[in-house]
Protein backbone atom coordinates (compact mmCIF):
# COMPACT_ATOMS: atom_id res chain seq x y z
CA UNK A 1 0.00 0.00 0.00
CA UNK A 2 0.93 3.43 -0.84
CA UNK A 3 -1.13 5.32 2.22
CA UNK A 4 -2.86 6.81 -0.34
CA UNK A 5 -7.18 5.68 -0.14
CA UNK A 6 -8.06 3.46 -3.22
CA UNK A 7 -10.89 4.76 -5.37
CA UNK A 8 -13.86 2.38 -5.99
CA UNK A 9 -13.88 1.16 -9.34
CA UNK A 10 -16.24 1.52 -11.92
CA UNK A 11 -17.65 -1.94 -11.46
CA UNK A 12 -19.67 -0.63 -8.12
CA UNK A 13 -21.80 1.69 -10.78
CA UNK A 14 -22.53 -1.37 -12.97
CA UNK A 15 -23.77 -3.04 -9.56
CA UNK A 16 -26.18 -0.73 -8.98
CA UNK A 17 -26.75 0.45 -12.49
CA UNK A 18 -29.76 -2.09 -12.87
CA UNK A 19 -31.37 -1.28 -9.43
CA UNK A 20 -31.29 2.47 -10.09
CA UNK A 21 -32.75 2.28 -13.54
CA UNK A 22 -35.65 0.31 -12.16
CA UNK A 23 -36.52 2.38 -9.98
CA UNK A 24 -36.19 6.07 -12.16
CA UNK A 25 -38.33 3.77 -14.42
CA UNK A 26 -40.59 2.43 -12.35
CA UNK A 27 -41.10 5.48 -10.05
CA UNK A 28 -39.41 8.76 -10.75
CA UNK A 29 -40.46 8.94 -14.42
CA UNK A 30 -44.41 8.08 -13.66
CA UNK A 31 -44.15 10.84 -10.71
CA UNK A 32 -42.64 13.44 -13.07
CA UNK A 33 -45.23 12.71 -16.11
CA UNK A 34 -47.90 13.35 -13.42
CA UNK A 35 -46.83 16.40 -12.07
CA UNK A 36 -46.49 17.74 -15.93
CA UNK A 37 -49.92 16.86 -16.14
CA UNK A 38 -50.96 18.26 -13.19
CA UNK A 39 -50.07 21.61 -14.61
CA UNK A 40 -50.99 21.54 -18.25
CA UNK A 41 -54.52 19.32 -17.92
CA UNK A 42 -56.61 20.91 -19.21
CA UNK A 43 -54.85 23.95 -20.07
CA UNK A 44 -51.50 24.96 -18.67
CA UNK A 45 -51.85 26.75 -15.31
CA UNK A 46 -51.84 26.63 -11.84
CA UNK A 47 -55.97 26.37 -12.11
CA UNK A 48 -56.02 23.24 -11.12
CA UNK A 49 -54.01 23.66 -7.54
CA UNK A 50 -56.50 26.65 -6.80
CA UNK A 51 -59.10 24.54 -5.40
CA UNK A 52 -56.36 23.58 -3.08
CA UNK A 53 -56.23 27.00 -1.15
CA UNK A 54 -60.03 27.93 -1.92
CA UNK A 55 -61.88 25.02 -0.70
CA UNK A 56 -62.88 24.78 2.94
CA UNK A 57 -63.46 21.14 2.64
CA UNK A 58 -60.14 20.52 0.86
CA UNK A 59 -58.38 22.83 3.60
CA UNK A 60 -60.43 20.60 5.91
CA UNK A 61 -59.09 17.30 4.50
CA UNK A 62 -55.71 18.58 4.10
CA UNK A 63 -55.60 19.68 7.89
CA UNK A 64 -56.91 16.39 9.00
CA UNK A 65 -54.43 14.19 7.49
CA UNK A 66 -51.96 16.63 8.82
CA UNK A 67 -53.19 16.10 11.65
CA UNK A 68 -53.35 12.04 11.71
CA UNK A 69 -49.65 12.53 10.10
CA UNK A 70 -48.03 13.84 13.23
CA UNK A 71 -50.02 12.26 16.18
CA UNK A 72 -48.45 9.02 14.02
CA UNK A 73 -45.19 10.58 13.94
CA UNK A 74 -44.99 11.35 17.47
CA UNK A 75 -46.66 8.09 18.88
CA UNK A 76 -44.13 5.99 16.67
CA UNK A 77 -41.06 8.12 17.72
CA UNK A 78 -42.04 7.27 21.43
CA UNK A 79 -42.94 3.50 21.14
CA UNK A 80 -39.48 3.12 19.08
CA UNK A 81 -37.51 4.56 21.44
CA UNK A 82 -39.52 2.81 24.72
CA UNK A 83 -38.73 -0.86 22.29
CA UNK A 84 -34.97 0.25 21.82
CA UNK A 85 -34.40 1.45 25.29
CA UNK A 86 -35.86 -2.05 26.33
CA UNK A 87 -33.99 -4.16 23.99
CA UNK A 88 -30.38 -2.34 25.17
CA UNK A 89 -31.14 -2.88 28.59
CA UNK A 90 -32.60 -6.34 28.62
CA UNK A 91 -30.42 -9.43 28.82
CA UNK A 92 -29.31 -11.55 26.03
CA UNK A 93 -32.41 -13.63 26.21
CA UNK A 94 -35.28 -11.02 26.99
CA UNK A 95 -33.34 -9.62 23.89
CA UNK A 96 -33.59 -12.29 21.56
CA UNK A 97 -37.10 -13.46 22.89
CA UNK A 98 -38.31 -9.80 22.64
CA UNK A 99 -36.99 -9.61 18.69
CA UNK A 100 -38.97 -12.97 17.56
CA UNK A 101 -41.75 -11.01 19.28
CA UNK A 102 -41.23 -8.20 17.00
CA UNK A 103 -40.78 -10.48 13.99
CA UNK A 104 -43.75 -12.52 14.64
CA UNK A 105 -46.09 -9.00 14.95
CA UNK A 106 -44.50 -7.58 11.85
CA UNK A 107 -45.37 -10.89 10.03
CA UNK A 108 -49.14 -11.14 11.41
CA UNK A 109 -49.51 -7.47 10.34
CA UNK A 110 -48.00 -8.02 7.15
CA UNK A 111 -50.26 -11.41 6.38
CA UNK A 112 -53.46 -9.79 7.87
CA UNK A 113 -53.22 -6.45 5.57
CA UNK A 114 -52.00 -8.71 2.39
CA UNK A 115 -55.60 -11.42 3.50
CA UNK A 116 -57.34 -8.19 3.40
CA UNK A 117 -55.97 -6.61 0.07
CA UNK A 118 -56.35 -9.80 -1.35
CA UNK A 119 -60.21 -10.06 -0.27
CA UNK A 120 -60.97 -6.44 -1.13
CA UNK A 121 -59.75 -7.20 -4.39
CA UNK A 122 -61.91 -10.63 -5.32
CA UNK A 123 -64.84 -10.22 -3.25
CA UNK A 124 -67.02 -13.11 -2.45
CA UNK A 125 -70.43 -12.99 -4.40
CA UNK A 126 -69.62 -10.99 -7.16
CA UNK A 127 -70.80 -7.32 -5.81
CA UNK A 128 -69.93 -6.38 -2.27
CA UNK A 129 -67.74 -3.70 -3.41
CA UNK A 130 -69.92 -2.52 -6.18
CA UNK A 131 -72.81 -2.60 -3.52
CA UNK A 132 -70.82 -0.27 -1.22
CA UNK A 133 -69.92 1.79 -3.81
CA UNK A 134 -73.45 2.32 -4.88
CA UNK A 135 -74.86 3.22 -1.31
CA UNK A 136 -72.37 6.01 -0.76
CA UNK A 137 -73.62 9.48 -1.50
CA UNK A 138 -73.09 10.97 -4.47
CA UNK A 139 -70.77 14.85 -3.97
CA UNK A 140 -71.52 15.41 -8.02
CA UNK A 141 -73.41 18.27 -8.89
């Protein structure tokens, strides 16, 4: 060795060449087609983000996820740091018991919302969801 730091190669771009390209494909190029729309549809403008500031019930909606957003936030920030003061100060078997707990919640929550996707998506009897969709109100005027 010379002291001096060796400089990655270019064989660590073609690594994650094919991972990267997925996803500006997949997800970056969809989201900026989108937001072109969203300003030229139907003519170009900001018209269609001025309901945004002028609607009370918009204004409503947006405060209430805003809302639901941070009580989240904050409840999650406190129950993660209660689990990780409790894992570093429990012994090596409260530890390990306490992390199969974790993994075995994270899987039932996991299978439970995939079972319910999964119904929602092929509902039994051919109608419940348009049923439900019929009985809600109609906001078209």
């Amino acid at each position: 060795m010379t002291g001096q730091a060796s400089r990655p190669s270019g064989i660590y771009w073609l690594l994650v060449a094919p991972a990267l390209l997925l996803v500006l494909g997949l997800y970056v190029w969809p989201l900026l087609k989108i937001l072109a729309l969203s300003f030229t549809d139907p003519v170009p403008g900001l018209q269609n983000y001025r309901l945004l500031f002028t609607s009370g019930a918009i204004g409503r909606i947006l405060m209430t996820t805003a809302r639901i957003c941070g009580m989240t936030s904050a409840l999650t920030l406190i129950g993660g740091y209660a689990i990780a003061y409790a894992l570093v100060h429990a012994g090596e078997r409260q530890r390990q018991w306490m992390l199969f707990l974790r993994a075995a919640a994270v899987l039932a929550l996991g299978a439970g919302a995939r079972l319910r996707l999964g119904h929602a998506a092929a509902p039994r009897g051919g109608g419940e969801l348009r049923r439900c969709s019929r009985s809600a109100p109609s906001t078209a005027r």
